[in-house]
Protein backbone atom coordinates (compact mmCIF):
# COMPACT_ATOMS: atom_id res chain seq x y z
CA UNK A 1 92.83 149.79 101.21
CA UNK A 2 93.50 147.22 98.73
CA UNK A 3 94.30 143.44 99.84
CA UNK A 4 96.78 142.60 96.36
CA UNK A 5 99.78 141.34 97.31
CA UNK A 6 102.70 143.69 97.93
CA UNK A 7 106.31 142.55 97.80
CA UNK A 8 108.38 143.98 101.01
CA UNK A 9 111.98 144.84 100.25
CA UNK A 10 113.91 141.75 101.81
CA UNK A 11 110.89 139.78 102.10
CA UNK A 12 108.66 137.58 100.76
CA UNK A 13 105.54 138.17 98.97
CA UNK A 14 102.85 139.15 101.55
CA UNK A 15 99.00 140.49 102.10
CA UNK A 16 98.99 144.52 102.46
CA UNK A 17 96.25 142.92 105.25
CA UNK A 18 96.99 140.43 107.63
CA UNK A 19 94.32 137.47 107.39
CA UNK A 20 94.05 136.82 111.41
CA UNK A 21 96.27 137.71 114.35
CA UNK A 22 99.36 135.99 113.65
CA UNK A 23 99.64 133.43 117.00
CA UNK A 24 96.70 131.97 116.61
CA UNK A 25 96.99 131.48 113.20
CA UNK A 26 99.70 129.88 113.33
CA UNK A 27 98.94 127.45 115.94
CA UNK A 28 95.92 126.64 113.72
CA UNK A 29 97.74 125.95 110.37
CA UNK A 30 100.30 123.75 112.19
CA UNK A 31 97.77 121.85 113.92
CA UNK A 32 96.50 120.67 110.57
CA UNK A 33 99.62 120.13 109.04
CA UNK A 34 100.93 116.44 109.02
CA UNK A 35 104.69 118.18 107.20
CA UNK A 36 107.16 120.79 108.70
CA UNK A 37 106.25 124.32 107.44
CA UNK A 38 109.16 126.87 106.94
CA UNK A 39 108.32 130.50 107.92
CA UNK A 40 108.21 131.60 104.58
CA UNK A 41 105.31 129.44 103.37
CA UNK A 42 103.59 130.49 106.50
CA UNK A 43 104.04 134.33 106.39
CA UNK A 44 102.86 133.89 103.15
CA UNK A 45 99.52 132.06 104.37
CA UNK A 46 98.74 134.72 107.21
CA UNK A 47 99.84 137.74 105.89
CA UNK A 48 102.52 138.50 108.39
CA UNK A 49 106.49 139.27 107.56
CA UNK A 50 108.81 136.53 107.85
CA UNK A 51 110.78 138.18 110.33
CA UNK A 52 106.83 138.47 112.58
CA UNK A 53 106.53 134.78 111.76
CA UNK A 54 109.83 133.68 113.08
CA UNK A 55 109.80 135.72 116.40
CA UNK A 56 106.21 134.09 117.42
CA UNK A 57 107.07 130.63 116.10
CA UNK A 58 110.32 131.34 118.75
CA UNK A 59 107.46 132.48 121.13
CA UNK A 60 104.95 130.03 121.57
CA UNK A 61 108.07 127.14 121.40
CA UNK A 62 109.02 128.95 124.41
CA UNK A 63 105.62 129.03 125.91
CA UNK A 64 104.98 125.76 125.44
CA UNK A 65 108.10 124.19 127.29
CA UNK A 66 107.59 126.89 130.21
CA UNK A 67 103.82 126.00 130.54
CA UNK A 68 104.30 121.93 129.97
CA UNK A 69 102.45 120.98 127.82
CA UNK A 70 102.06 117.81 126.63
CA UNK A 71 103.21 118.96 123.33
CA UNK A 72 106.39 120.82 121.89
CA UNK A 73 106.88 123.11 118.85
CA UNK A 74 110.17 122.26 116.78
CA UNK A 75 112.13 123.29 113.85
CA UNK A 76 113.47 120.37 111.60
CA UNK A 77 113.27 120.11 108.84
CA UNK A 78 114.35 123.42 107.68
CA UNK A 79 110.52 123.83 108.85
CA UNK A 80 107.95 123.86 112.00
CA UNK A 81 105.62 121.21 113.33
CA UNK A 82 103.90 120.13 116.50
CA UNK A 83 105.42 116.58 118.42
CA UNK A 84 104.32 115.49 121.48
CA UNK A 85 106.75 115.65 124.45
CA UNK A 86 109.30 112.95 125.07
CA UNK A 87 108.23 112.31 129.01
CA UNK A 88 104.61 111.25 127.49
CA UNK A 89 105.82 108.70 124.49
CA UNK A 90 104.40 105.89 126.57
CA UNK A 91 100.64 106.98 126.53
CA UNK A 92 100.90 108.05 122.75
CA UNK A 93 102.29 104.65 122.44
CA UNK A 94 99.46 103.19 124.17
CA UNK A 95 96.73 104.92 122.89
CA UNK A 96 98.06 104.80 118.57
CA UNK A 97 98.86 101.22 119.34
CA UNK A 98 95.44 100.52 120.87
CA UNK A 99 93.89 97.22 119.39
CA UNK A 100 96.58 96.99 116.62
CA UNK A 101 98.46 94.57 119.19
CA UNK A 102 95.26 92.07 119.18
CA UNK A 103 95.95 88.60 118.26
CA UNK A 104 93.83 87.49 114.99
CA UNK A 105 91.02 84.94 115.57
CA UNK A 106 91.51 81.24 114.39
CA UNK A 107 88.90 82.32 111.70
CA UNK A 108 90.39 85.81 110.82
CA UNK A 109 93.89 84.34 110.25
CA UNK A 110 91.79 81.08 107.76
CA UNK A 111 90.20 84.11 105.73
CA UNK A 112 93.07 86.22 105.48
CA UNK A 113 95.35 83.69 104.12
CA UNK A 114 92.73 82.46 101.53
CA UNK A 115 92.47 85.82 100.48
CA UNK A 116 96.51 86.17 100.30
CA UNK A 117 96.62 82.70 98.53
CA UNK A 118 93.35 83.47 96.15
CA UNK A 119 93.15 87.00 95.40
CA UNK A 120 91.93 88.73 93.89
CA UNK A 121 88.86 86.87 95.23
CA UNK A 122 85.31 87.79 96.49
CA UNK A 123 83.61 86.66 99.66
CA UNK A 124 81.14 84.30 98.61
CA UNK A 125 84.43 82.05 97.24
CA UNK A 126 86.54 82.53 100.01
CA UNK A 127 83.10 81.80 102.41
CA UNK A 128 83.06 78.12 99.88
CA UNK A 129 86.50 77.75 100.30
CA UNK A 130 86.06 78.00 104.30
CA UNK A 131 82.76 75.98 104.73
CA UNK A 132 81.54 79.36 106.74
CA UNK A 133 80.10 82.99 106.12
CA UNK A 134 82.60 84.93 106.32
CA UNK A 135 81.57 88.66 106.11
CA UNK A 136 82.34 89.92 109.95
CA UNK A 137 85.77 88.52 109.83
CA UNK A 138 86.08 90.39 106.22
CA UNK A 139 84.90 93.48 107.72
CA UNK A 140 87.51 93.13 110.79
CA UNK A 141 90.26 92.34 108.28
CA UNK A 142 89.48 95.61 106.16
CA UNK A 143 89.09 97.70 109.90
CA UNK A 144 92.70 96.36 110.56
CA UNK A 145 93.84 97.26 106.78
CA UNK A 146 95.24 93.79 106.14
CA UNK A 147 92.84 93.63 103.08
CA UNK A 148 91.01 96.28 101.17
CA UNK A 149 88.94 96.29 97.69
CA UNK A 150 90.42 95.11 94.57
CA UNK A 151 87.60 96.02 92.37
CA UNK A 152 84.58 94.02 90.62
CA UNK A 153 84.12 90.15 89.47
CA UNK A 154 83.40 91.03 85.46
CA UNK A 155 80.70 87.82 85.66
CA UNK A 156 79.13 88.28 89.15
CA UNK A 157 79.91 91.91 89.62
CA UNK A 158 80.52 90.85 93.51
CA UNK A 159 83.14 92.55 95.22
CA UNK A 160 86.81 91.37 94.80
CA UNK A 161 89.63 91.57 97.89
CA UNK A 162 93.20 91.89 98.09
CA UNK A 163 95.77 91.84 100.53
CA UNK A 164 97.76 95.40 101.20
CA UNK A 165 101.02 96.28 101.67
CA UNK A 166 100.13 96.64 105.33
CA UNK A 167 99.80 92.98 105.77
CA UNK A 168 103.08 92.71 104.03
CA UNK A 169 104.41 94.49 106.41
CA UNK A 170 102.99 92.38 109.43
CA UNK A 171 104.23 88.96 108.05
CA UNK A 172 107.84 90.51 107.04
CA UNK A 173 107.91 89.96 103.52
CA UNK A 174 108.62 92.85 100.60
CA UNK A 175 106.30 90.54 98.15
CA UNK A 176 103.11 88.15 97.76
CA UNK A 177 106.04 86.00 95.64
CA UNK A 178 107.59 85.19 99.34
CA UNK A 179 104.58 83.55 100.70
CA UNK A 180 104.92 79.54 101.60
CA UNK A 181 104.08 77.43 98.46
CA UNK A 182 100.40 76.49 99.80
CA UNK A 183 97.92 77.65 97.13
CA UNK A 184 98.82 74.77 95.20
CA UNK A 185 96.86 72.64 98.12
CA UNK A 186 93.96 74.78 98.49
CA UNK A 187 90.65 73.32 96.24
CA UNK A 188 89.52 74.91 93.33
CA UNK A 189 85.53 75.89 92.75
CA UNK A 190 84.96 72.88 90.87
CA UNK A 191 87.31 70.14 93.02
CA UNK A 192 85.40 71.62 96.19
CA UNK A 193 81.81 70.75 94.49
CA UNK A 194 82.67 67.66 93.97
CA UNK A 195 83.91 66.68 97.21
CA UNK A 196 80.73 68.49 98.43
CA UNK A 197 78.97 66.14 96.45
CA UNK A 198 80.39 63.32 97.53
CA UNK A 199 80.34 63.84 100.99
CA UNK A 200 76.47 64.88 100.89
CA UNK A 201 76.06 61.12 99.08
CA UNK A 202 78.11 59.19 102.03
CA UNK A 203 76.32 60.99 104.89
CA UNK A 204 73.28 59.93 103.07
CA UNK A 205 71.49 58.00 106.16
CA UNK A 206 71.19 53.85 105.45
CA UNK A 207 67.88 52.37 105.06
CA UNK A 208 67.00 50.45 107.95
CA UNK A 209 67.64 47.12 107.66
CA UNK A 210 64.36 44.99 107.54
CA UNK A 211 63.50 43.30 110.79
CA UNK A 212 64.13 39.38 111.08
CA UNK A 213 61.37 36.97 110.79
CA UNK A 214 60.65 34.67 114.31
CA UNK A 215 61.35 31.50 113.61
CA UNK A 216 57.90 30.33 114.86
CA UNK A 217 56.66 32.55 111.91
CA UNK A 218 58.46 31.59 109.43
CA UNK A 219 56.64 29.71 106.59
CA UNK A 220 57.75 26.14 106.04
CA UNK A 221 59.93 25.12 103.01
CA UNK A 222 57.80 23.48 100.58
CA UNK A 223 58.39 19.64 100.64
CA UNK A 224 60.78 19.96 97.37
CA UNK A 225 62.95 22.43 98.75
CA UNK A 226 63.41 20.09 101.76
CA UNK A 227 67.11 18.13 101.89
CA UNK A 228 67.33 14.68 100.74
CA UNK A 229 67.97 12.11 103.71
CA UNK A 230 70.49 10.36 101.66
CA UNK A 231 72.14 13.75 101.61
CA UNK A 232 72.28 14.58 97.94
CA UNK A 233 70.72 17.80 97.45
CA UNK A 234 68.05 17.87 94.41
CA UNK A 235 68.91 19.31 91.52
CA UNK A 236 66.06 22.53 91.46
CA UNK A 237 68.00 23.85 94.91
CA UNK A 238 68.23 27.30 95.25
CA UNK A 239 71.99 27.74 95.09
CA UNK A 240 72.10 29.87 98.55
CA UNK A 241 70.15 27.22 100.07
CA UNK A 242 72.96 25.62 101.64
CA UNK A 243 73.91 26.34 105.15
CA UNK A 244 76.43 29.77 105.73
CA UNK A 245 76.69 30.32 101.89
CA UNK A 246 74.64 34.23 101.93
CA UNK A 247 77.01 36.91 101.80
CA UNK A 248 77.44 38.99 104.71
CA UNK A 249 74.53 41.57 104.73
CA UNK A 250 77.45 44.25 106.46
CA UNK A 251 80.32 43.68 103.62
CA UNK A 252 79.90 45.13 100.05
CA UNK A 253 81.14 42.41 98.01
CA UNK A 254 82.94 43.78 94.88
């Protein structure tokens, strides 16, 4: 027997054959299906009149409420699909909401708005920009889809991330144009070496300061360096010789 199509007076365009037995494929194809199907598209895919189609689409609905299941079988949509049933919205609440309600980390929400504020950017600048390695809270940020790829740096070839409309979506805004005016304050490359620099140069550690002579070890002035007793100096004095003149060792004197 030959499995061309045959058009059926009244009907749609279907196989001489039918592919499977009609329930379960049905069940099958609308399992998959994340759109209503109308019967005709689906007596078309198993082989099976439209008017077969429509009277075990009726069926299984009906078998379905009488049996309770946790799931229904509706037309709308001018087509069928599965939903699950009303009385169990609060688990499939529970479990598609499951760890989407988890408040960000301190450090997740730092990275993610560099990234929002610098993009497209790679990790090893926003990790700069942070002080911190930063690649587990990237990888939670692109689990939760608040960031995803945004191609390759054309000098490094590293990586480059973007926020998504997802995250968009989160913070209530239609556009990266409504974010706070902050990137202005946030260093450049260049800026943040140089404050690196200087920083490593002031937390430099002092050089000890050199320990104070006894005054039993001291050697003694040499006779010419010793005051006058009439009280006028002589005229070779060292100019700090005087008494409380030397700077203050602790001061920097400008």
């Amino acid at each position: 027997m030959s499995e061309h199509p045959a058009t059926v007076p009244g009907d749609v365009e279907t196989l001489e054959v039918a592919v499977a037995e009609l329930r379960p494929a049905l069940e099958a194809i609308l399992m998959v299906s994340d759109e209503p199907l109308d019967e005709v598209r689906l007596a078309s895919v198993v082989g099976h009149p439209v008017a077969d189609v429509q009277a075990a689409l009726g069926a299984l609905a009906a078998e379905y409420a009488e049996q309770g299941r946790g799931f229904d079988l509706r037309s709308v949509a001018g087509g069928w699909r599965f939903y699950s049933r009303p009385e169990y919205a609060a688990v499939v609440e529970s479990f598609v909401l499951e760890g989407q309600q988890a408040r960000l980390t301190q450090a997740a929400l730092e990275t993610l708005s560099v990234v929002a504020y610098k993009q497209p950017v790679s990790r090893a600048r926003v990790s700069a920009i942070r002080g911190v390695n930063v690649d587990g809270v990237m990888r939670t940020l692109l689990t939760r889809g608040l960031v995803e790829e945004a191609g390759q740096d054309e000098q490094s070839g590293a990586n480059l991330y973007r926020t998504t409309s997802y995250f968009l979506e989160r913070i209530g805004i239609t556009s990266l144009e409504e974010l706070p005016e902050l990137a202005p304050y946030l260093p450049d490359m260049d800026d943040l070496e140089d404050e690196l620099a200087s920083v490593a140069g002031l937390d430099a550690p002092a050089p000890d300061p050199a320990p104070e002579t006894p005054p039993e070890s001291r050697p003694e002035s040499p006779p010419e360096s010793r005051p006058d007793p009439s009280g006028v100096p002589p005229t070779h004095a060292s100019p700090h010789s005087g008494a409380g003149t030397e700077p203050d060792g602790g001061t920097e004197i400008t």
